[in-house]
C-alpha atoms as a PDB file:
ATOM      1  CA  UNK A   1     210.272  10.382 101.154  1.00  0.00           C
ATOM      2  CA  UNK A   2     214.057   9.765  99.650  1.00  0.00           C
ATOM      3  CA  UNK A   3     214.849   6.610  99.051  1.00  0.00           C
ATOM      4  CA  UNK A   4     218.517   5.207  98.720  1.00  0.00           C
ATOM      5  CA  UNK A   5     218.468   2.871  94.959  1.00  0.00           C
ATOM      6  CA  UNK A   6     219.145  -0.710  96.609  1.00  0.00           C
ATOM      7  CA  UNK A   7     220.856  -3.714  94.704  1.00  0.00           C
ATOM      8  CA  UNK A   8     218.712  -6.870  94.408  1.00  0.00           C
ATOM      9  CA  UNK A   9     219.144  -8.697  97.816  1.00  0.00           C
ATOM     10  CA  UNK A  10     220.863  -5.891  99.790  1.00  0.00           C
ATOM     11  CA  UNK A  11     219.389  -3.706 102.479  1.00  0.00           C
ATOM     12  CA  UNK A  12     221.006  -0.923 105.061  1.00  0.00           C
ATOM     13  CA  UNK A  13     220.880  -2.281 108.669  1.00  0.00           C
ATOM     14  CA  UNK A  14     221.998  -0.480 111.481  1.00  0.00           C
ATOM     15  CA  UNK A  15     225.017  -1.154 113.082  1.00  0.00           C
ATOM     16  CA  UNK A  16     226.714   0.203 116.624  1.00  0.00           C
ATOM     17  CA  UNK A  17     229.174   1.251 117.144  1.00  0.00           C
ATOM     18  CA  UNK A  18     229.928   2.897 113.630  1.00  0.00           C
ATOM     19  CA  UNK A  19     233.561   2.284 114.264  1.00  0.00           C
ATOM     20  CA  UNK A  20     236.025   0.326 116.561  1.00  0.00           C
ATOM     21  CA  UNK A  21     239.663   1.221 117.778  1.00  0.00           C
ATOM     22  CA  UNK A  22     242.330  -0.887 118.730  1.00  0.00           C
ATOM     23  CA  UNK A  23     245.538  -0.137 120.226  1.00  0.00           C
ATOM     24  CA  UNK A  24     248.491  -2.149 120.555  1.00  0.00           C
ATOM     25  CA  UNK A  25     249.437  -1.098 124.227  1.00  0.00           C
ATOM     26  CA  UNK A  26     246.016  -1.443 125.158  1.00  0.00           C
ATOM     27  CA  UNK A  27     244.883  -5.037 125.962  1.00  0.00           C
ATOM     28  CA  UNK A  28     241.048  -3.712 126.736  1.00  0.00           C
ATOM     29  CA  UNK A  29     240.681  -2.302 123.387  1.00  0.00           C
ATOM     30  CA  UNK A  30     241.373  -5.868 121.953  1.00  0.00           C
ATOM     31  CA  UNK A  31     237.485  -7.430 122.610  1.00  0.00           C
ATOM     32  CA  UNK A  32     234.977  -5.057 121.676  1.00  0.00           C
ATOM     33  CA  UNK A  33     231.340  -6.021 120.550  1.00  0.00           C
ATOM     34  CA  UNK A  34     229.379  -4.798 117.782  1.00  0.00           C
ATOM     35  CA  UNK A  35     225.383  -4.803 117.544  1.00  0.00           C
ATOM     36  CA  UNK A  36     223.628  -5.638 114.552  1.00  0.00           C
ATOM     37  CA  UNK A  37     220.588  -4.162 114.643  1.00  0.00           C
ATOM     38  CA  UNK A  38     217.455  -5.264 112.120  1.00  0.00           C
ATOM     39  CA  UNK A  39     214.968  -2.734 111.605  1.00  0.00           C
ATOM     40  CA  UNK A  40     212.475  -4.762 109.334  1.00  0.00           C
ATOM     41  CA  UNK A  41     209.525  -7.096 109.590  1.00  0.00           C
ATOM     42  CA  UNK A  42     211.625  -9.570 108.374  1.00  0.00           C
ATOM     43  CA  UNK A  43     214.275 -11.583 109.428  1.00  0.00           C
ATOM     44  CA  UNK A  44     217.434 -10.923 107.205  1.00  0.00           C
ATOM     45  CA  UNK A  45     220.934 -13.252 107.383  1.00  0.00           C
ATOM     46  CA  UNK A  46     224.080 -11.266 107.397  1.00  0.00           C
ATOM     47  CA  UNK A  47     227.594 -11.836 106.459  1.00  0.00           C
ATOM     48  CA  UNK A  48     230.867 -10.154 108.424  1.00  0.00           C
ATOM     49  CA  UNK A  49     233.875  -9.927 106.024  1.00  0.00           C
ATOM     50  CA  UNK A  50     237.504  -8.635 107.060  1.00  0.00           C
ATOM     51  CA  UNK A  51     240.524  -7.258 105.054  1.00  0.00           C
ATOM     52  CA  UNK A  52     242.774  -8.863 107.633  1.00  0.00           C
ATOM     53  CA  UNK A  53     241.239 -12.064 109.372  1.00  0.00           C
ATOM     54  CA  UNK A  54     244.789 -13.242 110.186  1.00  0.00           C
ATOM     55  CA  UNK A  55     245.231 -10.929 112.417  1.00  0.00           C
ATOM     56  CA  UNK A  56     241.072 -10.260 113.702  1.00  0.00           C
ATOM     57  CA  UNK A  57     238.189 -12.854 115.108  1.00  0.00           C
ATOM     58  CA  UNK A  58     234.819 -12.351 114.964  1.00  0.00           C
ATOM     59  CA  UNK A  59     232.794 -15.088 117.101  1.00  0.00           C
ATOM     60  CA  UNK A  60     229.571 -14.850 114.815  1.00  0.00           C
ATOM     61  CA  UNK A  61     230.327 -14.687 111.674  1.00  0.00           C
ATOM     62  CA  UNK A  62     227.040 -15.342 109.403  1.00  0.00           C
ATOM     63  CA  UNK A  63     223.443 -16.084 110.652  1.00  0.00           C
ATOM     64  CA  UNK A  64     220.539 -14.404 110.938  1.00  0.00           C
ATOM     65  CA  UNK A  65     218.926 -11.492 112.489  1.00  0.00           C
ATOM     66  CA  UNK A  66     215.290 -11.771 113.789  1.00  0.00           C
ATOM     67  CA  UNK A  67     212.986  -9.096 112.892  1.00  0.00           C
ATOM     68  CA  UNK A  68     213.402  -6.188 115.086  1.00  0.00           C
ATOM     69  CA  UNK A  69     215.772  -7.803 116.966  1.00  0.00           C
ATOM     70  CA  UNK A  70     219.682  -7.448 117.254  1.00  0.00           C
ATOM     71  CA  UNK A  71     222.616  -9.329 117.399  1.00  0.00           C
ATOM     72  CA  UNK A  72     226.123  -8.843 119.601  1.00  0.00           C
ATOM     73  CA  UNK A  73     229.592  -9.896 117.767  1.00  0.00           C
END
């Protein structure tokens, strides 16, 4: 089996949808949720950073996700 080199402390999680749009003229594009989904037998805390919070919200952003278990943003 491949396996991806991983830096000390990080590990890939899953997360859906892989992408989110938002348009101006579009009011119901402007909430959208986003599933963080851990894989492991281990719970693992998580971090959500933005290159423009001024102008985005996120309602969770740190915590921790429960072993195979997921969390909504």
């Amino acid at each position: 089996m491949f396996k991806l080199p991983l830096e000390e402390g990080k590990l890939p999680v899953f997360v859906f949808p892989q992408s989110l749009s938002f348009y101006l003229d579009d009011s119901i594009t402007h909430k959208q949720v986003l599933t963080l989904y851990n894989p492991y037998d281990f719970s693992i805390r998580f971090k959500v950073l933005g290159t423009s919070p001024q102008k985005y919200s996120v309602d969770h952003t740190e915590g921790t996700v429960k072993s195979k278990c997921c969390v909504d943003m």
